[in-house]
Each structure stands twice: as structure tokens, then as C-alpha cells.
PDB file of N, CA and C in Angstrom:
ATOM      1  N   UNK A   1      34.250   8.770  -2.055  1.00  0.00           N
ATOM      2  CA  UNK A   1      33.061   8.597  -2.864  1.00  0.00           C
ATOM      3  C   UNK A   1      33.187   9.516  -4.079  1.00  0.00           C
ATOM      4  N   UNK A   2      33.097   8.939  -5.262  1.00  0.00           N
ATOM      5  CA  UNK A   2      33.041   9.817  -6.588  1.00  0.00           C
ATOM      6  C   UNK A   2      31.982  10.787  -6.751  1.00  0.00           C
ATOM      7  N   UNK A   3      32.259  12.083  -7.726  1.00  0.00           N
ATOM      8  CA  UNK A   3      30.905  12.840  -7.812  1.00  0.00           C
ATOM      9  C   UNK A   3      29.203  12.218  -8.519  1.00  0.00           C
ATOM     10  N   UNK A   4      29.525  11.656  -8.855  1.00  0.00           N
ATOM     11  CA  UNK A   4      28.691  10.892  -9.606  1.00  0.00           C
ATOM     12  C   UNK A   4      27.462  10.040  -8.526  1.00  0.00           C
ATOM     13  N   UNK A   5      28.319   9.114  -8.005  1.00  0.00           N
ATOM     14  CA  UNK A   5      27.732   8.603  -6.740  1.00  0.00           C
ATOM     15  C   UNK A   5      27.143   9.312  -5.576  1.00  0.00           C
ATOM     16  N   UNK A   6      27.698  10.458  -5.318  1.00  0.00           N
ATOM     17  CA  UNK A   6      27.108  11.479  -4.349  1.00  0.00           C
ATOM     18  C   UNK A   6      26.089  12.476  -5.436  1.00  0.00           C
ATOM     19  N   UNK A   7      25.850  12.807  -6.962  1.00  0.00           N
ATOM     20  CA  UNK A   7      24.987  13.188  -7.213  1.00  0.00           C
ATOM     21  C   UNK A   7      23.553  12.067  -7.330  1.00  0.00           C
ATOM     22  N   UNK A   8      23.895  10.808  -7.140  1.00  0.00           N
ATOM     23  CA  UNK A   8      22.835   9.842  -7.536  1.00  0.00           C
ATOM     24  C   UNK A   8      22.050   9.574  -5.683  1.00  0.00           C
ATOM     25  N   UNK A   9      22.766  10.237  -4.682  1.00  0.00           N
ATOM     26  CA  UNK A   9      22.259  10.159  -3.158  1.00  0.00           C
ATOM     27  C   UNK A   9      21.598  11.851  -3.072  1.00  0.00           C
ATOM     28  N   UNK A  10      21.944  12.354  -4.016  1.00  0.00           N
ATOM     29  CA  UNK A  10      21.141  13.637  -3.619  1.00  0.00           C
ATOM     30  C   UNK A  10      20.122  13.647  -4.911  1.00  0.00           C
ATOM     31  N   UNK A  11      19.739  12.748  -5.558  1.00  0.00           N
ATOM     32  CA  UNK A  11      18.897  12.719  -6.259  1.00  0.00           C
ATOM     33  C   UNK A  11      17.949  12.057  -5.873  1.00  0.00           C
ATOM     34  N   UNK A  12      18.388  10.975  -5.094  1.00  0.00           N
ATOM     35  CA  UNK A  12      17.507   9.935  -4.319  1.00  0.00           C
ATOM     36  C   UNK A  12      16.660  10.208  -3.044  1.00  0.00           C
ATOM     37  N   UNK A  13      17.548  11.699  -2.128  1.00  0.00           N
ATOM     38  CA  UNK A  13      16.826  12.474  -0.788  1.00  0.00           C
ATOM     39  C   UNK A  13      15.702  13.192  -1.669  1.00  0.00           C
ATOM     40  N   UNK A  14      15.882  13.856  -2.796  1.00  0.00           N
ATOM     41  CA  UNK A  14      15.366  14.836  -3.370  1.00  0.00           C
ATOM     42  C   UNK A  14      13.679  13.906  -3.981  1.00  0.00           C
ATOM     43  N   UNK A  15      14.046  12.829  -4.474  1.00  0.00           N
ATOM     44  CA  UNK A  15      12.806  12.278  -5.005  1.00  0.00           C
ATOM     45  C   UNK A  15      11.910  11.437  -3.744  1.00  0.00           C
ATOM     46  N   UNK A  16      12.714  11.206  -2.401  1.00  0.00           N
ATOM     47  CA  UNK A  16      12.150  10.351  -1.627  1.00  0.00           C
ATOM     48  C   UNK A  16      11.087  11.797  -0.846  1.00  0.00           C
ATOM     49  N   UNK A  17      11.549  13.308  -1.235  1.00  0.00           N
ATOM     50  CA  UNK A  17      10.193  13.869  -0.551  1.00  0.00           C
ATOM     51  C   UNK A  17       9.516  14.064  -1.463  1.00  0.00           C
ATOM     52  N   UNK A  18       9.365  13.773  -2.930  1.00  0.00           N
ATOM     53  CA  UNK A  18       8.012  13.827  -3.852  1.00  0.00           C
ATOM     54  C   UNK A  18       7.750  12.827  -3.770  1.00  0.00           C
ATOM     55  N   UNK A  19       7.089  11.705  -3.054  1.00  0.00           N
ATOM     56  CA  UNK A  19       6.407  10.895  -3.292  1.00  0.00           C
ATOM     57  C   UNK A  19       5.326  10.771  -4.392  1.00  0.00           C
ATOM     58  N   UNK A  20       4.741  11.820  -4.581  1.00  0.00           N
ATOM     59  CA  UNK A  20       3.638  11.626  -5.517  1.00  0.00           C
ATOM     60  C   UNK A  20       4.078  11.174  -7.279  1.00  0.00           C
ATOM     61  N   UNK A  21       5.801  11.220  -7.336  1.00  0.00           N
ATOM     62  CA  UNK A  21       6.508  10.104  -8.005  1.00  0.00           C
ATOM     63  C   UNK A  21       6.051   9.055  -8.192  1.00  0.00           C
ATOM     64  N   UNK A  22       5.518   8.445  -7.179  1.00  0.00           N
ATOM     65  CA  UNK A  22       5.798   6.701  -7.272  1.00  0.00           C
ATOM     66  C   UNK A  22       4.546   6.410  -6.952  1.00  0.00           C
ATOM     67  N   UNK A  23       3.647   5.414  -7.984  1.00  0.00           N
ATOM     68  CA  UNK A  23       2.536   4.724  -7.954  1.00  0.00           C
ATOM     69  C   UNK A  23       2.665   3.621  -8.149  1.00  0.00           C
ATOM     70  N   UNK A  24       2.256   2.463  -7.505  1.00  0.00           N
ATOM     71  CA  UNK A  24       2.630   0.792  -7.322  1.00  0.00           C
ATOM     72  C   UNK A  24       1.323   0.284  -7.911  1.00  0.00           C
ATOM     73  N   UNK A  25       2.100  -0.674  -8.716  1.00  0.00           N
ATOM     74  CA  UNK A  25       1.017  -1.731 -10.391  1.00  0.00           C
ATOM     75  C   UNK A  25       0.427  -2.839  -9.679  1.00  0.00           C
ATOM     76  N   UNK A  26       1.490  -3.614  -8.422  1.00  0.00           N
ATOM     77  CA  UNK A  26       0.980  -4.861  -7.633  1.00  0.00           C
ATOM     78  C   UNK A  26       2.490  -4.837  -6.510  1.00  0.00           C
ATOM     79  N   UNK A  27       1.806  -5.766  -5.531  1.00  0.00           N
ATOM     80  CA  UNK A  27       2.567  -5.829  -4.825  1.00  0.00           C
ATOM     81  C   UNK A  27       1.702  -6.996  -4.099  1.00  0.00           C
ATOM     82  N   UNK A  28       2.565  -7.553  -2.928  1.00  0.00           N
ATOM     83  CA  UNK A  28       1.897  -8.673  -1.722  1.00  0.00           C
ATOM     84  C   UNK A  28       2.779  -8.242  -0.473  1.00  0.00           C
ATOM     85  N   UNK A  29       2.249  -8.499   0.460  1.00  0.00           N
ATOM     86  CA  UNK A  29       2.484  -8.651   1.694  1.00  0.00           C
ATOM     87  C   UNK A  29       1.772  -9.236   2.746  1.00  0.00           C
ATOM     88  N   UNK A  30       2.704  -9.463   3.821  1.00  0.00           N
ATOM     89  CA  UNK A  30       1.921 -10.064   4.918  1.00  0.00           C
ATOM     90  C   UNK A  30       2.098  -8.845   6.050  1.00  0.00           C
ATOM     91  N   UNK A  31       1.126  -9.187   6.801  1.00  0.00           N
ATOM     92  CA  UNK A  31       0.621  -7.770   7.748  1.00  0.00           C
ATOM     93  C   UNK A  31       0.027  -8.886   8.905  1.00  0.00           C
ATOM     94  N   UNK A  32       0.981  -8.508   9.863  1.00  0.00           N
ATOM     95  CA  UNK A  32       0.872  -9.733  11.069  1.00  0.00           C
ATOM     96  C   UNK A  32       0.148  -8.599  12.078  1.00  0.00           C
ATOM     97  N   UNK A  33      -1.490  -9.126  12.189  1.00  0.00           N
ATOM     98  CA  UNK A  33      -2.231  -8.150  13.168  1.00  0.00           C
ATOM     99  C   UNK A  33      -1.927  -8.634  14.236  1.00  0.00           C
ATOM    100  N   UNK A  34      -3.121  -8.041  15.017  1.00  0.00           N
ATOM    101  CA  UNK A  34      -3.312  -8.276  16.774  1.00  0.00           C
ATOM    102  C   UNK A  34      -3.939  -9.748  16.725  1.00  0.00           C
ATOM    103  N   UNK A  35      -4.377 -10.536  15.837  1.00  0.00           N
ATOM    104  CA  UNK A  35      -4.901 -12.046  16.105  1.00  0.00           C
ATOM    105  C   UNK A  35      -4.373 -12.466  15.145  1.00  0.00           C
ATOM    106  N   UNK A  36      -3.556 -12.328  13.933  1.00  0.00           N
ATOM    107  CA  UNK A  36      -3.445 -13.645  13.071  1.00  0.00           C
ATOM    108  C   UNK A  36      -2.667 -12.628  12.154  1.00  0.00           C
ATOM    109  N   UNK A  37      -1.866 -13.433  11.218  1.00  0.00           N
ATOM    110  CA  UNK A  37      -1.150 -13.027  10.328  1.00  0.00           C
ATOM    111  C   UNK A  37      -2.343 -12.618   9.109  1.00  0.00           C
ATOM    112  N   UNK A  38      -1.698 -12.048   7.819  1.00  0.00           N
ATOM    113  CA  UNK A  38      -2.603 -11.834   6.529  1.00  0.00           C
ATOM    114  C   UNK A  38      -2.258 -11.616   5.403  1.00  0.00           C
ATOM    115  N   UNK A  39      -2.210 -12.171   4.700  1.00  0.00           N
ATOM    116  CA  UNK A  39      -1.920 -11.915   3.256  1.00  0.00           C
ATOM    117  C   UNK A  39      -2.412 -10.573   2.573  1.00  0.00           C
ATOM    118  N   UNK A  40      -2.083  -9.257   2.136  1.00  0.00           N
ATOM    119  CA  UNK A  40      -2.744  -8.498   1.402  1.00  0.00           C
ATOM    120  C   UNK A  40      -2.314  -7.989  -0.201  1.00  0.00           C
ATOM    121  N   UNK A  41      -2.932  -8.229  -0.993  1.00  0.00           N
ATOM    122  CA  UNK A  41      -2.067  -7.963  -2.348  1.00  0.00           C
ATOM    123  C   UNK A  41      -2.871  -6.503  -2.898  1.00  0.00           C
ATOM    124  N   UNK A  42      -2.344  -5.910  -4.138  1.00  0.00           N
ATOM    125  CA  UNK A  42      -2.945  -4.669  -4.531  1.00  0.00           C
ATOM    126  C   UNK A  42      -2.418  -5.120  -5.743  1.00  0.00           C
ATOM    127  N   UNK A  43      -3.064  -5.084  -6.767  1.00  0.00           N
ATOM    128  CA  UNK A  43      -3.045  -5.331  -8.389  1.00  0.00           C
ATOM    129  C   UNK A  43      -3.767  -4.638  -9.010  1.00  0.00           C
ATOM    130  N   UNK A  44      -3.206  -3.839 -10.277  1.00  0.00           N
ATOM    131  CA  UNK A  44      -3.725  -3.196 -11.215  1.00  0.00           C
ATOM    132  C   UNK A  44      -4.776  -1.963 -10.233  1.00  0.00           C
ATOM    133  N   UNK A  45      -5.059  -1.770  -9.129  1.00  0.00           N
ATOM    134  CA  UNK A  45      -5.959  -1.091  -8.772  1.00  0.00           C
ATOM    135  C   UNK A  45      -6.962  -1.588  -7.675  1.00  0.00           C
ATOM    136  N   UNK A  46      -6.595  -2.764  -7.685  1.00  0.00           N
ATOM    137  CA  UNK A  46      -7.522  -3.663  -6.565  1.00  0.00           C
ATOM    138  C   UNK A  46      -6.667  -4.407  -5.421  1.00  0.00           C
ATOM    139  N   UNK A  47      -7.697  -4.151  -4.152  1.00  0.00           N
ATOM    140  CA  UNK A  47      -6.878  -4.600  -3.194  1.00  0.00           C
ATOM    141  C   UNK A  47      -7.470  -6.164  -2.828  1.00  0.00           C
ATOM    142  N   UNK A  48      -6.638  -6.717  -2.580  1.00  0.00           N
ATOM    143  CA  UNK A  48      -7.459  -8.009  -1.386  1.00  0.00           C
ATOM    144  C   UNK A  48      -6.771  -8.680  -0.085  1.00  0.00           C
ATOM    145  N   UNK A  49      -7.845  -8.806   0.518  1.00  0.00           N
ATOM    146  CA  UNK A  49      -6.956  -9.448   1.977  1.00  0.00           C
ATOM    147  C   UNK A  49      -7.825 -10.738   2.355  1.00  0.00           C
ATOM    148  N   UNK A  50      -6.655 -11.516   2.650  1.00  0.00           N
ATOM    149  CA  UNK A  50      -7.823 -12.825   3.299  1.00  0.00           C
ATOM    150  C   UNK A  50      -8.185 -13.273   4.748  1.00  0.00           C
ATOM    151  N   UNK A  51      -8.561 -11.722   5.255  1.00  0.00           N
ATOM    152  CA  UNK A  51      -9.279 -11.763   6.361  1.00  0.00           C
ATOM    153  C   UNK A  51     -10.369 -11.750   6.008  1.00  0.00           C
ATOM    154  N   UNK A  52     -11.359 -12.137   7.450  1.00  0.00           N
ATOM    155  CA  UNK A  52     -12.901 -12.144   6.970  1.00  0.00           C
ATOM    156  C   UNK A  52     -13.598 -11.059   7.050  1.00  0.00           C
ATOM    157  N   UNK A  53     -13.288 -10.012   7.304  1.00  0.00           N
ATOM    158  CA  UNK A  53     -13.975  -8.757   7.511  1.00  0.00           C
ATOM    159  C   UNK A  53     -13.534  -8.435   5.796  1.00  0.00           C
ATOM    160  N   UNK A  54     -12.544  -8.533   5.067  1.00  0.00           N
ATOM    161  CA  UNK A  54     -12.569  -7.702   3.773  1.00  0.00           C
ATOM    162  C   UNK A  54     -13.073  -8.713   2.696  1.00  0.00           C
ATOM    163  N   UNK A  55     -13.466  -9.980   3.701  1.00  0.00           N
ATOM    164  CA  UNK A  55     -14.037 -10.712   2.452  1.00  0.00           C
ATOM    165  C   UNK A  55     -15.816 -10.296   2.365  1.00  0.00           C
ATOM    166  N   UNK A  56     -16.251  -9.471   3.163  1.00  0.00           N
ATOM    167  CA  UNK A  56     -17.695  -9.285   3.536  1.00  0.00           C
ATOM    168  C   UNK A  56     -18.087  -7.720   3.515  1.00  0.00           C
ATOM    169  N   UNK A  57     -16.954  -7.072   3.088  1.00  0.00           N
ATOM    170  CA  UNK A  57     -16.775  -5.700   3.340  1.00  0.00           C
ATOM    171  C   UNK A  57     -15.859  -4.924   2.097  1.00  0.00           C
ATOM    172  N   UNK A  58     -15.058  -5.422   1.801  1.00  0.00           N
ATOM    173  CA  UNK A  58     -13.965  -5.012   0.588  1.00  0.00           C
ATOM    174  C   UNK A  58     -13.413  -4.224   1.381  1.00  0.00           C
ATOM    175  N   UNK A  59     -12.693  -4.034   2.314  1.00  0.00           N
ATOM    176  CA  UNK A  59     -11.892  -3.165   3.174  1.00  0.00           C
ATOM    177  C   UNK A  59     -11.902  -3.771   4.501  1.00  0.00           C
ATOM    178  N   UNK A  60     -10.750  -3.673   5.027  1.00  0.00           N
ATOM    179  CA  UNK A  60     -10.422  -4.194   6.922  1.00  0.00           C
ATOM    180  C   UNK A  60      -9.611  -3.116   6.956  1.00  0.00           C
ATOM    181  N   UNK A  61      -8.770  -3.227   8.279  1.00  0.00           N
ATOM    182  CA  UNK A  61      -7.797  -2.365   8.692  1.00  0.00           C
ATOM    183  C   UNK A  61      -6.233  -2.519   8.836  1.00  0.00           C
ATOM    184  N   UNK A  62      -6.152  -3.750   7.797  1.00  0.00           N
ATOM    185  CA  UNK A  62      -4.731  -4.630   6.784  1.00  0.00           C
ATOM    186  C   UNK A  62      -4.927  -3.656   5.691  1.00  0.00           C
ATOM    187  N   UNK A  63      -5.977  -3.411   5.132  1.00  0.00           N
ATOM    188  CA  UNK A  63      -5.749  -2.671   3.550  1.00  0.00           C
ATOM    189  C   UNK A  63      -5.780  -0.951   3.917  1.00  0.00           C
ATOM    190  N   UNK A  64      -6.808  -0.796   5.075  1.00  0.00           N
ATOM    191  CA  UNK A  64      -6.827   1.004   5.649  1.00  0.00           C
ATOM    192  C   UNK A  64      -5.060   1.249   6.067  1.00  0.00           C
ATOM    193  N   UNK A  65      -4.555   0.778   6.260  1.00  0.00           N
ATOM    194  CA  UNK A  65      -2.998   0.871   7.019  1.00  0.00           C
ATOM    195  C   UNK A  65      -2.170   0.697   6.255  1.00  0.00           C
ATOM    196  N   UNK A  66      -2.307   0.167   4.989  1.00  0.00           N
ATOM    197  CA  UNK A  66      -1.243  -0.254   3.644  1.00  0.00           C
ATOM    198  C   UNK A  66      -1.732   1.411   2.930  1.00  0.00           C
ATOM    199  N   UNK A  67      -3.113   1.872   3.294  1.00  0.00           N
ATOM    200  CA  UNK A  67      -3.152   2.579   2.095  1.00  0.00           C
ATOM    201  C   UNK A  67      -2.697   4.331   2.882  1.00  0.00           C
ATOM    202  N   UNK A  68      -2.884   4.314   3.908  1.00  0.00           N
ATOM    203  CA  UNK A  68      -2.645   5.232   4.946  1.00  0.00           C
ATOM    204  C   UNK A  68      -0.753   5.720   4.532  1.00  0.00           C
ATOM    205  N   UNK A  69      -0.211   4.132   4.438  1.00  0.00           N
ATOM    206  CA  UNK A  69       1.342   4.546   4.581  1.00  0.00           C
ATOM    207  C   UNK A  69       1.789   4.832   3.045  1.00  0.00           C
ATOM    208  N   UNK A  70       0.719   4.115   2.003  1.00  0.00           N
ATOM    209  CA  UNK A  70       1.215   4.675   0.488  1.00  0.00           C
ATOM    210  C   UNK A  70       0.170   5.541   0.016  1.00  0.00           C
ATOM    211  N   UNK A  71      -0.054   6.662   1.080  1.00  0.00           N
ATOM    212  CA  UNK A  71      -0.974   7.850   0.152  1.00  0.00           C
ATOM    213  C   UNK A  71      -0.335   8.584  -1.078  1.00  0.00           C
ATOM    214  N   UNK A  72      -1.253   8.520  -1.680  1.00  0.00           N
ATOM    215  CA  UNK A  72      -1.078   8.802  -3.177  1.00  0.00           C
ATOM    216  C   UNK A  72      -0.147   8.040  -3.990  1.00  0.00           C
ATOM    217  N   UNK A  73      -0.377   7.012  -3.644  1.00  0.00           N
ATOM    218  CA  UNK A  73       0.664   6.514  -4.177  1.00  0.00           C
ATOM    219  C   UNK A  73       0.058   4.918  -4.808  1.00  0.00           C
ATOM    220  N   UNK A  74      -1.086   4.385  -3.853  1.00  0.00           N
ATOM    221  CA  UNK A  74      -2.235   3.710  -4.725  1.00  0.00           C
ATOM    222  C   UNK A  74      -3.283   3.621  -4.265  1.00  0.00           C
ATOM    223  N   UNK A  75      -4.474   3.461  -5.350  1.00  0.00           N
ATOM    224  CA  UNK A  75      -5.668   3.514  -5.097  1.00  0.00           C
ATOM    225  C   UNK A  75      -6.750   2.778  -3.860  1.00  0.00           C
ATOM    226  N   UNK A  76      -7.450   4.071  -3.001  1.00  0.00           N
ATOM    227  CA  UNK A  76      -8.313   3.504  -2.238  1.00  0.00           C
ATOM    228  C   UNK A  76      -9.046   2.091  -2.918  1.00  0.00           C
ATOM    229  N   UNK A  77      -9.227   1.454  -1.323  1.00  0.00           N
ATOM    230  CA  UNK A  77     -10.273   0.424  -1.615  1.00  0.00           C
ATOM    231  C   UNK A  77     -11.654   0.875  -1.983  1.00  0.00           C
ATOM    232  N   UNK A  78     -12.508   0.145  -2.361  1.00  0.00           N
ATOM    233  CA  UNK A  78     -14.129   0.607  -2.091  1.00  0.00           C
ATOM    234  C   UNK A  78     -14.949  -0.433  -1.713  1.00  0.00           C
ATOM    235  N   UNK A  79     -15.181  -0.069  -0.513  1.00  0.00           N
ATOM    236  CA  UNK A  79     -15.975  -0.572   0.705  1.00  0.00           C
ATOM    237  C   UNK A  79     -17.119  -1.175  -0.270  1.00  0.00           C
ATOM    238  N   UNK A  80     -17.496  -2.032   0.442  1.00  0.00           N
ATOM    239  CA  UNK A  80     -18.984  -3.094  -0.075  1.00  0.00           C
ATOM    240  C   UNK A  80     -20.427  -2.671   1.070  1.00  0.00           C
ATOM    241  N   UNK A  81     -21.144  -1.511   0.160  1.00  0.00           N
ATOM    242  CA  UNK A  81     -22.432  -1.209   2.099  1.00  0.00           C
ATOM    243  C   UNK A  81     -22.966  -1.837   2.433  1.00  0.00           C
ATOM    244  N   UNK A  82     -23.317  -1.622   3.415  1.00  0.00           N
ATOM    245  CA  UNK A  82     -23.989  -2.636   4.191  1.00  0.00           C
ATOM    246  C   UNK A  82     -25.442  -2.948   3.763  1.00  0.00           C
ATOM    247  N   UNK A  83     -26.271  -3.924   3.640  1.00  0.00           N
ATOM    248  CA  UNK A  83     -27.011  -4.223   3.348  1.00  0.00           C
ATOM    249  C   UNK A  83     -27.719  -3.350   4.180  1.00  0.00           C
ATOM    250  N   UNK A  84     -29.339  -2.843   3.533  1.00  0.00           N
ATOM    251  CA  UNK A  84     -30.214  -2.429   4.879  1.00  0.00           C
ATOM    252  C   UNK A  84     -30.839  -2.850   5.258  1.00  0.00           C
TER     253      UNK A  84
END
């Protein structure tokens, strides 16, 4: 392995523990729960999932678990309250 190539793997250990590097613009995924698969996307700052709890709520536990594993890295949802 050339020096070059082994400085571009110790640049890559070195930035993978600052995470607070890396903030994501959009993305999609699917997130296969305990009853049903799900679509969840995050754009510009906004999340959505097309389960029915985040269509009535603006948050489920598809978008709490996406945001859990990219802390700081993109923006919380914000919950919809509950009516009183």
C-alpha cells in the first residue's frame, strides 16, 4: 500500500470520530419495523414517514431511531401536540 493511500485511511479513522463533521441535506430510507415496512425521508430539515402515527403526530419511532443514530448530524423532528 502506498503512503498516500495509508494517509487517506488515517484521515478517514480520524474524521469518522468527529462526527459533528457531517450534516445530511436529504436522504430516504426504508426502516422495516415490528409490523410493516416504511418509507422515511429527511429533506432540507424535514422529516417524513408514511406511517400513521407520524402522519397524526409529526414523529413515530422510524424517525426517533434515524435521528438517535445521526445525532448531530440532522435536525430533530417537531412533534404535532396533542389536541386538548
Amino acid at each position: 500500500m502506498d503512503s498516500s493511500m495509508i494517509g487517506k485511511i488515517e484521515k478517514a479513522m480520524r474524521y469518522a470520530q468527529e462526527p459533528d463533521r457531517i450534516s445530511f441535506n436529504q436522504f430516504q430510507v426504508n426502516f422495516n419495523g415490528d409490523h410493516d415496512s416504511h418509507t422515511v425521508t429527511y429533506s432540507n430539515g424535514k422529516w417524513t414517514c408514511d406511517c400513521g402515527f407520524f402522519g397524526a403526530r409529526g414523529v413515530c419511532s422510524h424517525v426517533m431511531t434515524l435521528e438517535r443514530i445521526l445525532m448531530g448530524m440532522v435536525t430533530p423532528a417537531q412533534a404535532v401536540p396533542m389536541p386538548a
